[in-house]
Protein backbone atom coordinates (compact mmCIF):
# COMPACT_ATOMS: atom_id res chain seq x y z
CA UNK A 1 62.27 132.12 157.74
CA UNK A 2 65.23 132.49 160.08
CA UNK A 3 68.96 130.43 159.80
CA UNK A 4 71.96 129.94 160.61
CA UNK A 5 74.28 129.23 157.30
CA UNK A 6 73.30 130.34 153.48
CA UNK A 7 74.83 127.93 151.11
CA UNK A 8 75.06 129.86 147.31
CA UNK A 9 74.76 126.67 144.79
CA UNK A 10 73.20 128.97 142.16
CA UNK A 11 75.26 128.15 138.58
CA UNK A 12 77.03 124.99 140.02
CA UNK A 13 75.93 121.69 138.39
CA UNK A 14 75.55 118.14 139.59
CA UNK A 15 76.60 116.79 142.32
CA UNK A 16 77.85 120.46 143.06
CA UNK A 17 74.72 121.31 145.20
CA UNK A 18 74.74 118.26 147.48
CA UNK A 19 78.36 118.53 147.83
CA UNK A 20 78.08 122.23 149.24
CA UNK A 21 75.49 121.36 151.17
CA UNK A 22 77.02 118.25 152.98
CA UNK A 23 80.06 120.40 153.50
CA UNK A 24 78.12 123.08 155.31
CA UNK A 25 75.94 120.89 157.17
CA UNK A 26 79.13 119.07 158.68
CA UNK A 27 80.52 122.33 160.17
CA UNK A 28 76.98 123.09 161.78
CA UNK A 29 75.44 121.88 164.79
CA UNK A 30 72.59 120.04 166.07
CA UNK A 31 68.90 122.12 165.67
CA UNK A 32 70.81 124.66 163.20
CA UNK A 33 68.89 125.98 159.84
CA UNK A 34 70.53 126.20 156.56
CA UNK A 35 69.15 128.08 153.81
CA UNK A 36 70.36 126.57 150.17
CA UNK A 37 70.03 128.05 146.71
CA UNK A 38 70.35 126.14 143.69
CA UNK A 39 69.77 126.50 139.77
CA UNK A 40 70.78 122.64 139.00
CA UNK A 41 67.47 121.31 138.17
CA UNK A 42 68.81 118.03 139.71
CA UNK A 43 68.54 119.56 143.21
CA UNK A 44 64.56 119.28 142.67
CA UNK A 45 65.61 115.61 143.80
CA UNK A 46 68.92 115.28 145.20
CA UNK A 47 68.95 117.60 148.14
CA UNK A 48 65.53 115.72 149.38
CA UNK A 49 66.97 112.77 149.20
CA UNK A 50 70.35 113.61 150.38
CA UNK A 51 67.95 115.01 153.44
CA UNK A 52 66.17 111.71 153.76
CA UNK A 53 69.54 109.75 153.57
CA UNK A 54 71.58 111.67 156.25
CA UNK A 55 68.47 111.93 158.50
CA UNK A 56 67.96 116.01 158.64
CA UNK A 57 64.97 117.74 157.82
CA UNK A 58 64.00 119.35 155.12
CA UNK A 59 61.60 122.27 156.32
CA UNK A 60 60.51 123.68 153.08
CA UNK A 61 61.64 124.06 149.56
CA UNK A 62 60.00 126.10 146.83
CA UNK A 63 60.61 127.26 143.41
CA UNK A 64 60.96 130.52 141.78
CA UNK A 65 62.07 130.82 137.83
CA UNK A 66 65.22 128.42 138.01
CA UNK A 67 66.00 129.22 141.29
CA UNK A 68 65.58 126.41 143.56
CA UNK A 69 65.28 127.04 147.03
CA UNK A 70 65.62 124.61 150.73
CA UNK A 71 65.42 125.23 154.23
CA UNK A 72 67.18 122.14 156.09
CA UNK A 73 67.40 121.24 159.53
CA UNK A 74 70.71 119.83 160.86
CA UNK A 75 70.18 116.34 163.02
């Protein structure tokens, strides 16, 4: 899948992974993709619901070994 911004949370624990990702979604704009990567098994949860919360769309996530994986649409 295609986008626009890669955001590297792999090693970085809670809230580490949210916080990169809010900070990279703020400097995008509307209809943008961002591609995040995160070990923290907390991100299995938090980065949905930080999705659901800020109203952007989460396109796909999957799971390989501890590597955590999201595609998110900005608002």
């Amino acid at each position: 899948m295609e986008f626009d911004r890669a955001v590297d949370a792999k090693g970085q624990s809670c809230p580490m992974p949210v916080l990169l990702t809010a900070k990279a979604a703020k400097e995008m704009t509307s209809g943008e993709v961002m591609f995040l990567e995160a070990t923290d098994a907390g991100a299995r949860s938090d980065i949905p619901a930080w999705a659901e919360q800020t109203g952007n769309e989460l396109i796909e996530s999957s799971e390989e070994g501890d590597v955590l994986s999201f595609y998110i649409r900005k608002k």
